[in-house]
C-alpha atoms as a PDB file:
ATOM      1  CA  UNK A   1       1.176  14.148  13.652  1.00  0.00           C
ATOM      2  CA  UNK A   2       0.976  11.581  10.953  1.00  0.00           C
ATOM      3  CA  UNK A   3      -1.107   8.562  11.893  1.00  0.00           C
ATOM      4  CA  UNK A   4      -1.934   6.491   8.679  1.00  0.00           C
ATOM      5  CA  UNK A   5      -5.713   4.550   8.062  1.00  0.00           C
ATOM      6  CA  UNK A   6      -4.176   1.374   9.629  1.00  0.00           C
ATOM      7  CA  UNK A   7      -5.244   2.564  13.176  1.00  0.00           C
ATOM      8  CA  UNK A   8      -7.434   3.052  16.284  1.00  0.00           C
ATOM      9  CA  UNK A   9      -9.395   6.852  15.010  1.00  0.00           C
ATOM     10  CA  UNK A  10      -7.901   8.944  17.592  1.00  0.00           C
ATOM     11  CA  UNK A  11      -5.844  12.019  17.368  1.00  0.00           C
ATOM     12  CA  UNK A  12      -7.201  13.159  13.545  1.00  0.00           C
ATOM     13  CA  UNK A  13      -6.525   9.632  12.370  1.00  0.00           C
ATOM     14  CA  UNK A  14      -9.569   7.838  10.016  1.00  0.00           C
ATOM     15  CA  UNK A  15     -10.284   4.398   9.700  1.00  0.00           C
ATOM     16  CA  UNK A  16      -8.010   2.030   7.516  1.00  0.00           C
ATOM     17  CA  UNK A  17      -9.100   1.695   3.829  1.00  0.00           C
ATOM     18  CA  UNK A  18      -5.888  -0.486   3.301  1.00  0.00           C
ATOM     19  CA  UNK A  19      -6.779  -3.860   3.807  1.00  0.00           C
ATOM     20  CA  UNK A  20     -10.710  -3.310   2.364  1.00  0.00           C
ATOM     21  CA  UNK A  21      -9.921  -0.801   0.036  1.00  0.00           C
ATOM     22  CA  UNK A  22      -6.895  -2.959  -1.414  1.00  0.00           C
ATOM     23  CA  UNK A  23      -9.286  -5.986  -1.338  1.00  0.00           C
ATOM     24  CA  UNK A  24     -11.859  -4.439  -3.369  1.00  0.00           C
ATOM     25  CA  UNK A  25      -9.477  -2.692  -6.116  1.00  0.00           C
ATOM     26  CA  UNK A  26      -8.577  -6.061  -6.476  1.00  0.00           C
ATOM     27  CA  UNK A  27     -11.453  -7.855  -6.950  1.00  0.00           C
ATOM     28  CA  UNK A  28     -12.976  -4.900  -9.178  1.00  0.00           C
ATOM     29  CA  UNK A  29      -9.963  -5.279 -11.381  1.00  0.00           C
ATOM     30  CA  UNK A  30      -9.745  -9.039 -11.713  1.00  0.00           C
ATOM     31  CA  UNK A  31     -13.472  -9.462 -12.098  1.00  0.00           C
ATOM     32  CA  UNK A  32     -13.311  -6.801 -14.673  1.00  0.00           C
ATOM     33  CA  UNK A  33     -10.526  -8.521 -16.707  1.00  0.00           C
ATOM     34  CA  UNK A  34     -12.677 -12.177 -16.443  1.00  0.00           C
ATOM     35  CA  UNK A  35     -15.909 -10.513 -16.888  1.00  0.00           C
ATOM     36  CA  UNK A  36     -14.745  -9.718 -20.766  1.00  0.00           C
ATOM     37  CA  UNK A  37     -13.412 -12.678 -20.657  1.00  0.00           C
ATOM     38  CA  UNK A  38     -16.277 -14.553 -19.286  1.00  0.00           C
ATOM     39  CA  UNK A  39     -18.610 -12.939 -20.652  1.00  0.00           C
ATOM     40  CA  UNK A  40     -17.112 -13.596 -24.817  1.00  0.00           C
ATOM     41  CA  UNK A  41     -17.042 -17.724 -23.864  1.00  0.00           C
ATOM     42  CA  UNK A  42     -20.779 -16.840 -22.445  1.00  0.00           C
ATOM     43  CA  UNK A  43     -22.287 -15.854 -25.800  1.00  0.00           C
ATOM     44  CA  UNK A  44     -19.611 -18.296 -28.217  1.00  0.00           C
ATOM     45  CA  UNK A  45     -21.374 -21.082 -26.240  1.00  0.00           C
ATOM     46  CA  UNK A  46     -25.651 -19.596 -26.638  1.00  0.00           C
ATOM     47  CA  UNK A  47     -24.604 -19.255 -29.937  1.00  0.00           C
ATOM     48  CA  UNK A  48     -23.423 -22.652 -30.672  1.00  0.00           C
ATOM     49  CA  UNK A  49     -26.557 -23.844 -28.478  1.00  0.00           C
ATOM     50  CA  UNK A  50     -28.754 -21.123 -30.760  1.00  0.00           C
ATOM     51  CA  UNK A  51     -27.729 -22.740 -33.823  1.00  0.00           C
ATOM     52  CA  UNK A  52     -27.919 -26.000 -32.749  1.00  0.00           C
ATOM     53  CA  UNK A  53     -31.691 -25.861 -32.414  1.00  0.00           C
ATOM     54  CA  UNK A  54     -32.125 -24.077 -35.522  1.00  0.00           C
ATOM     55  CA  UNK A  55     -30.405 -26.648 -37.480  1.00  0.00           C
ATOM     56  CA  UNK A  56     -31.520 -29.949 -34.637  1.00  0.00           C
ATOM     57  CA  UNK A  57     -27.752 -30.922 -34.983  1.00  0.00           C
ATOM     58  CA  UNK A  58     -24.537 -30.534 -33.900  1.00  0.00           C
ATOM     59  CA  UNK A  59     -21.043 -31.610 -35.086  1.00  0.00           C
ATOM     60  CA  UNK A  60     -19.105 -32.832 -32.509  1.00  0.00           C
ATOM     61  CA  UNK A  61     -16.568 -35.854 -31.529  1.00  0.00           C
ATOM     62  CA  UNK A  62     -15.648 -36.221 -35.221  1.00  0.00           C
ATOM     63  CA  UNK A  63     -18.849 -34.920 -36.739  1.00  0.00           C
ATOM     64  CA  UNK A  64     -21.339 -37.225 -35.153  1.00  0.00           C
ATOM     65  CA  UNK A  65     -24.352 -36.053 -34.675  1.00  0.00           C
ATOM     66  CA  UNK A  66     -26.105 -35.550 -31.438  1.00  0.00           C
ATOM     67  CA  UNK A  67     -29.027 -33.041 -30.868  1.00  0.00           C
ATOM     68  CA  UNK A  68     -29.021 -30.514 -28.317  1.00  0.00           C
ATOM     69  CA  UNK A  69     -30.291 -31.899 -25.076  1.00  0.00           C
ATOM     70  CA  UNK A  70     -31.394 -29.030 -22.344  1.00  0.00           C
ATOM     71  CA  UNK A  71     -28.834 -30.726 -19.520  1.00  0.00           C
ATOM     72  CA  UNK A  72     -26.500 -28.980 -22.302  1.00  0.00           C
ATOM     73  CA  UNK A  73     -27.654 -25.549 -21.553  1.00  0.00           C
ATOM     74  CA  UNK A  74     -27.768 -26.601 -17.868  1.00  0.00           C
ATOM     75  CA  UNK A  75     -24.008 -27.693 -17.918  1.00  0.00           C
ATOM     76  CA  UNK A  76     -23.096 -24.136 -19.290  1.00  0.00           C
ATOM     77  CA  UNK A  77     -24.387 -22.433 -16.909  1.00  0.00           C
ATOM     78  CA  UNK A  78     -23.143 -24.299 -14.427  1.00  0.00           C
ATOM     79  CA  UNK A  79     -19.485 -24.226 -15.374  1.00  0.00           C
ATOM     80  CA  UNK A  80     -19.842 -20.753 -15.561  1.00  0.00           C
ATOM     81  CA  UNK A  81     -20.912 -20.006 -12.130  1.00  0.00           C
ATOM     82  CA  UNK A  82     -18.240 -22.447 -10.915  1.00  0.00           C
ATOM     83  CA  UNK A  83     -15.675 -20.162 -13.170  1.00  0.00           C
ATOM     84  CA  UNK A  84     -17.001 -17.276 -10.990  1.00  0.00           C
ATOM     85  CA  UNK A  85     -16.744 -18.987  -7.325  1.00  0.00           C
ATOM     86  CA  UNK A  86     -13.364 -19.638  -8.256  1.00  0.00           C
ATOM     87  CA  UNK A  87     -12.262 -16.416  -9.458  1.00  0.00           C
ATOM     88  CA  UNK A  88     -13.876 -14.759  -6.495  1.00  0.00           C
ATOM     89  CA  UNK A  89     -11.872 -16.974  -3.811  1.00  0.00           C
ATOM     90  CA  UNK A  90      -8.841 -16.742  -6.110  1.00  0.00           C
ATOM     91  CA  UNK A  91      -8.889 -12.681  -6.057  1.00  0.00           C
ATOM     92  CA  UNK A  92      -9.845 -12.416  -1.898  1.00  0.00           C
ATOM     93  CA  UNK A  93      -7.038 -14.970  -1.584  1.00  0.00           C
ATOM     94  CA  UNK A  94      -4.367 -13.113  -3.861  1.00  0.00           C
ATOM     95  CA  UNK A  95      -5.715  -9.746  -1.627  1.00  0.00           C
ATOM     96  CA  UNK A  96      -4.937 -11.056   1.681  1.00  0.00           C
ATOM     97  CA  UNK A  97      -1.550 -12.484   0.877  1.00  0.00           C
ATOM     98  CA  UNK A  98      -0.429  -9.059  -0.631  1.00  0.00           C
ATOM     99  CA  UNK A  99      -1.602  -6.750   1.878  1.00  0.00           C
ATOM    100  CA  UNK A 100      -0.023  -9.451   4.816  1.00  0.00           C
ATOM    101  CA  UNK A 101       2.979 -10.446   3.041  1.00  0.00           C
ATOM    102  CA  UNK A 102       3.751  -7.618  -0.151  1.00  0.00           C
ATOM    103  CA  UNK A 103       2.378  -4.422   0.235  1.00  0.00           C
ATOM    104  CA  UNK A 104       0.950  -1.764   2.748  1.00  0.00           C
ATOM    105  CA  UNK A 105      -1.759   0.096   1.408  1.00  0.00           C
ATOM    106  CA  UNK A 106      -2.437   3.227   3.753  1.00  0.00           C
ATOM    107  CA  UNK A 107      -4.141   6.201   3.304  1.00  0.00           C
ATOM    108  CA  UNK A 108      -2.519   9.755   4.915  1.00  0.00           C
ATOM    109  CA  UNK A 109      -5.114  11.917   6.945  1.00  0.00           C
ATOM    110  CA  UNK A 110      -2.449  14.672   8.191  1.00  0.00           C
ATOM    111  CA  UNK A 111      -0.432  17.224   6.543  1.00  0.00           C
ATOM    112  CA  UNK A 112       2.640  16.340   8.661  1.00  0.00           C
ATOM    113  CA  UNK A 113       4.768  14.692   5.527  1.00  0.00           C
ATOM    114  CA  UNK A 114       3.257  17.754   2.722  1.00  0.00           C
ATOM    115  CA  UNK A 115       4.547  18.225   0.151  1.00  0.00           C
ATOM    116  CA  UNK A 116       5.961  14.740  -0.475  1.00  0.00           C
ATOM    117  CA  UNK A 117       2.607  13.710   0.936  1.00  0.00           C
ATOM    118  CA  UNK A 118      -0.554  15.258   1.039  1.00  0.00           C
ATOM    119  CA  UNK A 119      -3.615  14.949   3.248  1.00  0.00           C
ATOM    120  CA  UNK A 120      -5.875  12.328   1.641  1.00  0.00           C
ATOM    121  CA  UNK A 121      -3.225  10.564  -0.257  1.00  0.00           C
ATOM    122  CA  UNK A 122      -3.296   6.872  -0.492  1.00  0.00           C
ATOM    123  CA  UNK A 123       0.621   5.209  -1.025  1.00  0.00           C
ATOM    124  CA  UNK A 124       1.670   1.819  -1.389  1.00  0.00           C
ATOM    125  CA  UNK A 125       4.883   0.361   0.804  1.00  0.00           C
ATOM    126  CA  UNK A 126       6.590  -2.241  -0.021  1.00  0.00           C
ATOM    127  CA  UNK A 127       7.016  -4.855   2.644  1.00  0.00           C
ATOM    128  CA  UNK A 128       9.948  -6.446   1.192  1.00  0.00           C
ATOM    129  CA  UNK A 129      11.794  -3.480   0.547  1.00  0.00           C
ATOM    130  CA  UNK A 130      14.392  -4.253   3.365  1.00  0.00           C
ATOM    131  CA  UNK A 131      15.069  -7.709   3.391  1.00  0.00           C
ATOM    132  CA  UNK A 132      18.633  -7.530   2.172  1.00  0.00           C
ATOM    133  CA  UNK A 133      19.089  -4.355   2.337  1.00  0.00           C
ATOM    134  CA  UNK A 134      19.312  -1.830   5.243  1.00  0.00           C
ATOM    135  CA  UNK A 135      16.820   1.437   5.275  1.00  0.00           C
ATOM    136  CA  UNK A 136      18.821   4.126   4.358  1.00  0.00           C
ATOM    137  CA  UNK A 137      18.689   8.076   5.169  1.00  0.00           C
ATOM    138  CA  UNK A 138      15.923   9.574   3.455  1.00  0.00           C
ATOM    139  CA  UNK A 139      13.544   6.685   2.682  1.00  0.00           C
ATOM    140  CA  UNK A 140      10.231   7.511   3.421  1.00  0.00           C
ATOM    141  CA  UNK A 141       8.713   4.289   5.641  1.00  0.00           C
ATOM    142  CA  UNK A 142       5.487   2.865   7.593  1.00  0.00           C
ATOM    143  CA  UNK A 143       6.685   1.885  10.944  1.00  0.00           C
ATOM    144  CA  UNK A 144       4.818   1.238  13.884  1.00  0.00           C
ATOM    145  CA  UNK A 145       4.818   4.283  16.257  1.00  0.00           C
ATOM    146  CA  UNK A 146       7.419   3.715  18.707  1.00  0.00           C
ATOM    147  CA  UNK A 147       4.748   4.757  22.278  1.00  0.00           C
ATOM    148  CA  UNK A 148       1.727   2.949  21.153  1.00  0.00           C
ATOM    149  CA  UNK A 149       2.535   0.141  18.458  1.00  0.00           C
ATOM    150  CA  UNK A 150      -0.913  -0.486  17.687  1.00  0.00           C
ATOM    151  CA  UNK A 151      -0.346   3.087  15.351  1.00  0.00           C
ATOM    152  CA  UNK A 152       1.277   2.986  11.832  1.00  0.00           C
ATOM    153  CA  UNK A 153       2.880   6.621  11.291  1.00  0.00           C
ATOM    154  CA  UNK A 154       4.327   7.963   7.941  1.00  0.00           C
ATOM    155  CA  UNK A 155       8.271   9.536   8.056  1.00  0.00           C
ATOM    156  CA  UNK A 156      11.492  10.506   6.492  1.00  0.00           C
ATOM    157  CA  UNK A 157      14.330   8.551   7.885  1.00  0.00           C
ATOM    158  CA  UNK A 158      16.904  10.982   8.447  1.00  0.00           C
ATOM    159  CA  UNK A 159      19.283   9.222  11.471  1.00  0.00           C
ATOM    160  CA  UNK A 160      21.282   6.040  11.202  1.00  0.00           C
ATOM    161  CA  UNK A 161      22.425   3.421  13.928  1.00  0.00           C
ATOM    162  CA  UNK A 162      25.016   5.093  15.759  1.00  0.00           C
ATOM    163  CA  UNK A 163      24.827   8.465  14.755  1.00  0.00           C
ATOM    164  CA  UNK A 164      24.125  11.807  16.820  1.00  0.00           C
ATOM    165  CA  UNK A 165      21.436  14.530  15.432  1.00  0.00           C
ATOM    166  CA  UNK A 166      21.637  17.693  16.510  1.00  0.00           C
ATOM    167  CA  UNK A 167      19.085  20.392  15.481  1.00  0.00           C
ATOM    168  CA  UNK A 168      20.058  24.037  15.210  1.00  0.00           C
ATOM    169  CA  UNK A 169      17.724  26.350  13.821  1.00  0.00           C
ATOM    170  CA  UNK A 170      15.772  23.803  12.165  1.00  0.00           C
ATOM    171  CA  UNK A 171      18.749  22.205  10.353  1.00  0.00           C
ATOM    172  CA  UNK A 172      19.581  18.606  10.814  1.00  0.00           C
ATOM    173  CA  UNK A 173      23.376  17.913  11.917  1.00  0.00           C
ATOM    174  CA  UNK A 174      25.088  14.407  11.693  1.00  0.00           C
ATOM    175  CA  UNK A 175      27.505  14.166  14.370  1.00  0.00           C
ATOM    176  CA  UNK A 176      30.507  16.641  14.464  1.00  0.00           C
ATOM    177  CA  UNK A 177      29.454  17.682  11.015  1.00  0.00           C
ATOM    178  CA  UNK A 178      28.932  21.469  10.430  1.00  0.00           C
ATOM    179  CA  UNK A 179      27.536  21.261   7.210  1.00  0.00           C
ATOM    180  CA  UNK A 180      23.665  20.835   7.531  1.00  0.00           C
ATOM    181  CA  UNK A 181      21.935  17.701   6.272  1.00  0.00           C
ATOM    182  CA  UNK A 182      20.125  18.529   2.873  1.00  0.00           C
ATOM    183  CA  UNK A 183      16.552  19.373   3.170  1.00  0.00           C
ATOM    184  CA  UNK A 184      15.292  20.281  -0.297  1.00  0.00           C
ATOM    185  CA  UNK A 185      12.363  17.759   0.089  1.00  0.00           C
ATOM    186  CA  UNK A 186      10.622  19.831   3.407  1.00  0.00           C
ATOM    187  CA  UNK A 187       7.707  22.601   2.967  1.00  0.00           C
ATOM    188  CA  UNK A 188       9.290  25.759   2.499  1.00  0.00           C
ATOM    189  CA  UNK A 189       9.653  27.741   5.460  1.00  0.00           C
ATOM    190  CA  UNK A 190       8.695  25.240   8.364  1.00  0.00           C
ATOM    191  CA  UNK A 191      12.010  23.962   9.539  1.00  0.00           C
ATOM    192  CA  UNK A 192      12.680  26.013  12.430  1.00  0.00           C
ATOM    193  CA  UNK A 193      13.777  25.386  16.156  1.00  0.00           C
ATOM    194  CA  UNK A 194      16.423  23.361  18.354  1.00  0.00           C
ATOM    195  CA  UNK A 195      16.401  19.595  19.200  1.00  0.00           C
ATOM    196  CA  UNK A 196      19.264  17.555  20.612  1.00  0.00           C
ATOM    197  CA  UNK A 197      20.871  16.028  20.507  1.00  0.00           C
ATOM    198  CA  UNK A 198      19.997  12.366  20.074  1.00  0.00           C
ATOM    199  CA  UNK A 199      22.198   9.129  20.648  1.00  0.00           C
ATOM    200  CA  UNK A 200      20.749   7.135  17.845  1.00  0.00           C
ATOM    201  CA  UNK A 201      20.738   3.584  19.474  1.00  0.00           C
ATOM    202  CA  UNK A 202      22.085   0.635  17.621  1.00  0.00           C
ATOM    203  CA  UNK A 203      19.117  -1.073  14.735  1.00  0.00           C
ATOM    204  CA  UNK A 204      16.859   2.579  15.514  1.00  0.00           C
ATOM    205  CA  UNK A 205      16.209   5.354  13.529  1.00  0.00           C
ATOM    206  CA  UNK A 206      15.576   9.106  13.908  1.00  0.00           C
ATOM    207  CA  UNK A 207      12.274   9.916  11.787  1.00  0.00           C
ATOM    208  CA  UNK A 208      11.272  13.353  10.826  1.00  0.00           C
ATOM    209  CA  UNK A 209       8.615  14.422   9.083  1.00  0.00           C
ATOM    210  CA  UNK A 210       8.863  16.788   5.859  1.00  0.00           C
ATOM    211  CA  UNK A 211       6.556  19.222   6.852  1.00  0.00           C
ATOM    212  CA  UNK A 212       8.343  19.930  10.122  1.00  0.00           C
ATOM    213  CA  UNK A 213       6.349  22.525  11.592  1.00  0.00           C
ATOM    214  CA  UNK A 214       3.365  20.344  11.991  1.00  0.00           C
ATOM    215  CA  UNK A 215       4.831  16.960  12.175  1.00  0.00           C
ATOM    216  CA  UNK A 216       4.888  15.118  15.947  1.00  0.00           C
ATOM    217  CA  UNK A 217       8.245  12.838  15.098  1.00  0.00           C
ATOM    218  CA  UNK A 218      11.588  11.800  16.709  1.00  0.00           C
ATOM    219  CA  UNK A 219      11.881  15.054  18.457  1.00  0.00           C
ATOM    220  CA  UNK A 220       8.585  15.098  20.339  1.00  0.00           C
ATOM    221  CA  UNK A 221       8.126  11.538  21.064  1.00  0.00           C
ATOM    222  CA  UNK A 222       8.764   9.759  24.330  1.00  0.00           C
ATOM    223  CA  UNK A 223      10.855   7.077  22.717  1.00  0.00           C
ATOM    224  CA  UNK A 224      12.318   8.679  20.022  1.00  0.00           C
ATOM    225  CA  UNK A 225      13.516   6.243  18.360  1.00  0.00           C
ATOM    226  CA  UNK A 226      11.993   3.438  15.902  1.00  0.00           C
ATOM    227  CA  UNK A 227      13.513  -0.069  15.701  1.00  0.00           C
ATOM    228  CA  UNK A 228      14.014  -2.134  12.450  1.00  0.00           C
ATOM    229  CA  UNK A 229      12.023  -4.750  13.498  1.00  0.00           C
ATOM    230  CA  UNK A 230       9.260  -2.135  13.532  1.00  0.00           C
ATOM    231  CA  UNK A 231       9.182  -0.903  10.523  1.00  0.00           C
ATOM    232  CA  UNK A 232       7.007  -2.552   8.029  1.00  0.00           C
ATOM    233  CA  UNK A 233       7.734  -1.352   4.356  1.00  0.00           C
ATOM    234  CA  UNK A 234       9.576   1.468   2.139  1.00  0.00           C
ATOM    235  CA  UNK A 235       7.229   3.899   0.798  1.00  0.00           C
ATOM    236  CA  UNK A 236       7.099   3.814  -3.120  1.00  0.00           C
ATOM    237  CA  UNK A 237       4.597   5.574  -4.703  1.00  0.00           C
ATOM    238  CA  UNK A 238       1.576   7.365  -4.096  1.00  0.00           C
ATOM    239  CA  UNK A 239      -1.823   7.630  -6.006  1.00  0.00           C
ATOM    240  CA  UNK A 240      -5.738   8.205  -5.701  1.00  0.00           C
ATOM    241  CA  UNK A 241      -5.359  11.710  -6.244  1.00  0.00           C
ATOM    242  CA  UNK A 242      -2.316  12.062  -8.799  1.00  0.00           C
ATOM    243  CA  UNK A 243       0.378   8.905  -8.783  1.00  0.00           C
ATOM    244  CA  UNK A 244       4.048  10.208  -8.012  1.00  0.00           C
ATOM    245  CA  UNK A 245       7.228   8.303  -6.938  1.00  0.00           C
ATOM    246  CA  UNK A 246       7.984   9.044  -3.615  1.00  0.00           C
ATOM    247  CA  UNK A 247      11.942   9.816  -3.254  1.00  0.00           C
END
């Protein structure tokens, strides 16, 4: 089976690292970027404060003179850790509304989608992937399991609305078609077996998984079937351990 992180930790699935795990890549890459950034305005203004005592002047507003009062050195600080606050709330902020509204960030704990998608691979869906267009045959989704919707599972979509699939020997048949359904994407030497056939309702899908002889999908399930409304994002790429485009 393929449960991804998103989920309850039954049945070989682990906990979700996509909402925390996107949420602190995030903030370690923003607060990297304004660190530098910070950090250069940080030592441009002790240095202007540094010299300012040495020489008990400053030139400011049109070169009038002031000296350097220690509610100066105060105010610095200050606006810096007000820089910070912001940041902070700015990057948990930008986090939430990508992971809710963008992205899915899921990590894969089974082998049931090798060799597209390896055990321990993290991938990144893309929520928006299908709002004017239709998934097609062969994109690789999230979805919410079709007998327990509180599960996210990992497939291939490989039936359309309408369509029958018939299973002969491990090969994938489209309705009356005798030529089998390309299958150069599976682990060599797993597809195997008969299934069917399926009545692919209208607005469902048939999902299979590429690594089909250890993959609970479409042909095991009790609804077999996954709806569009459940299915949250188009796989795109995956990374952690290698990035790759998933096709």
């Amino acid at each position: 089976m393929n449960l991804i992180s998103n989920l309850n930790p039954s049945q070989k699935q682990t906990r979700n690292p996509g909402y925390s795990y996107a949420l602190s890549h995030y903030l370690r890459c923003y607060c990297a970027v304004a660190f530098l950034r910070n950090l250069m305005v940080y030592f441009s203004c002790i240095k202007c404060v540094i010299s300012a005592d040495e020489h008990q002047e400053a030139t400011v507003n049109n070169n009038q003179h002031e000296s350097v009062k220690p509610e100066s050195i105060k105010s610095v600080v200050l606006e810096e850790a007000l820089s910070w606050a912001k940041l902070i709330v700015f990057t948990v902020l930008l986090a939430v509304m990508l992971n809710q509204f963008v992205i899915v960030n899921a990590s894969i704990p089974t082998g049931s989608m090798e060799s597209s998608i390896m055990p321990n691979d993290r991938i990144v869906a893309f929520r928006l992937s299908y709002l004017f267009t239709d998934p097609d045959r062969f994109d690789i989704v999230i979805f919410r399991f079709p007998d327990d919707e509180s599960r996210l599972y990992v497939k291939r979509i490989i039936g359309l609305p309408g369509e029958t699939i018939t299973i002969r020997d491990g090969s994938v048949y489209i309705n009356d078609d005798q030529t089998p359904l390309r299958d150069d994407f599976i682990r060599d030497g797993v597809a195997v077996g008969d299934y069917g056939p399926f009545y692919v309702p209208a607005e469902s899908f048939f999902m299979l998984g590429d690594n089909r002889g250890n993959s609970e999908d479409s042909r095991a399930w009790n609804e077999p079937f996954v709806h569009r409304n459940g299915i949250l994002g188009k796989a795109i790429f995956k990374y952690y351990r290698g990035f790759g485009i998933l096709r």
